[in-house]
Protein backbone atom coordinates (compact mmCIF):
# COMPACT_ATOMS: atom_id res chain seq x y z
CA UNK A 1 137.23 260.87 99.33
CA UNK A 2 139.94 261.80 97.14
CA UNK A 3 139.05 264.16 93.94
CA UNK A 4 140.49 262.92 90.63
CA UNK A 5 142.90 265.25 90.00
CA UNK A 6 145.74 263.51 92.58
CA UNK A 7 145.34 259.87 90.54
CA UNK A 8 146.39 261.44 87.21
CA UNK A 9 149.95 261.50 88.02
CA UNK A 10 149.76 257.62 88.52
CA UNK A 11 147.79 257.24 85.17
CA UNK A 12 151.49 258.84 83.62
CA UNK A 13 152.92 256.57 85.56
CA UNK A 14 151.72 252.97 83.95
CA UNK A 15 152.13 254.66 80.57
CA UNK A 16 155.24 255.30 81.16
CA UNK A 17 155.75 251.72 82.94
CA UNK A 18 153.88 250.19 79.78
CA UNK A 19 156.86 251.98 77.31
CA UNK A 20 159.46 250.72 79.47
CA UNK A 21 157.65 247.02 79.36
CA UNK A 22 157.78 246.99 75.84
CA UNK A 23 161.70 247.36 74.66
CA UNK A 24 161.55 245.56 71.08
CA UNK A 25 158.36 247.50 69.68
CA UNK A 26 160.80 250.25 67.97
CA UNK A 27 161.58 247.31 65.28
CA UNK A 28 157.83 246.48 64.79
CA UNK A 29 155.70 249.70 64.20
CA UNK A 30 152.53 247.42 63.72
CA UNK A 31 153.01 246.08 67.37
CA UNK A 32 153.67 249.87 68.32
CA UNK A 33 150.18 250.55 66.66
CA UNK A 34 148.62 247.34 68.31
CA UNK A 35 149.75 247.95 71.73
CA UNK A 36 148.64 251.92 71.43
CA UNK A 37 145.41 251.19 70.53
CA UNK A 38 145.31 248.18 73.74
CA UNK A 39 146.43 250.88 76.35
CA UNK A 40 143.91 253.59 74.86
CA UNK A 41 141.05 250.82 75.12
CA UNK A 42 142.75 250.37 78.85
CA UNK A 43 142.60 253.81 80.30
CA UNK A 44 139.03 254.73 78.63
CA UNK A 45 137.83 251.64 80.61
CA UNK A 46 140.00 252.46 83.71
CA UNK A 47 138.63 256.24 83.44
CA UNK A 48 135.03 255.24 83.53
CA UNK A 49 135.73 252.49 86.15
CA UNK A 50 136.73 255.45 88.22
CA UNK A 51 133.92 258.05 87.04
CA UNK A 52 131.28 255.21 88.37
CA UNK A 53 133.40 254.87 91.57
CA UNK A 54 133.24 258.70 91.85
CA UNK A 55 129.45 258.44 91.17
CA UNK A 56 128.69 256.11 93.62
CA UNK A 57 130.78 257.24 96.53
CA UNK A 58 129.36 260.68 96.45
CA UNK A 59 126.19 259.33 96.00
């Protein structure tokens, strides 16, 4: 079982991906704000998805 530590890199990753996705934001800063506040929601969920996966695996 792998620790956590190896995933973060892939966490930078799809934020990075996620900027890249979203070319037409720098004219709309509301969209920025909408869309920062939609990938925060996304990795706290994503983080505890993988803290109960953790959990559970190691018993």
């Amino acid at each position: 079982m792998k620790t956590p530590a190896p995933d973060q890199p892939s966490f930078r990753v799809l934020k990075v991906r996620l900027s890249i996705r979203a070319p037409g934001y720098d004219a709309a800063p509301d969209r920025t704000k909408v869309e920062m506040n939609l990938t925060r929601a996304l990795f706290k969920i994503m983080f505890v998805c993988l803290e109960r996966t953790l959990k559970y695996q190691h018993g």
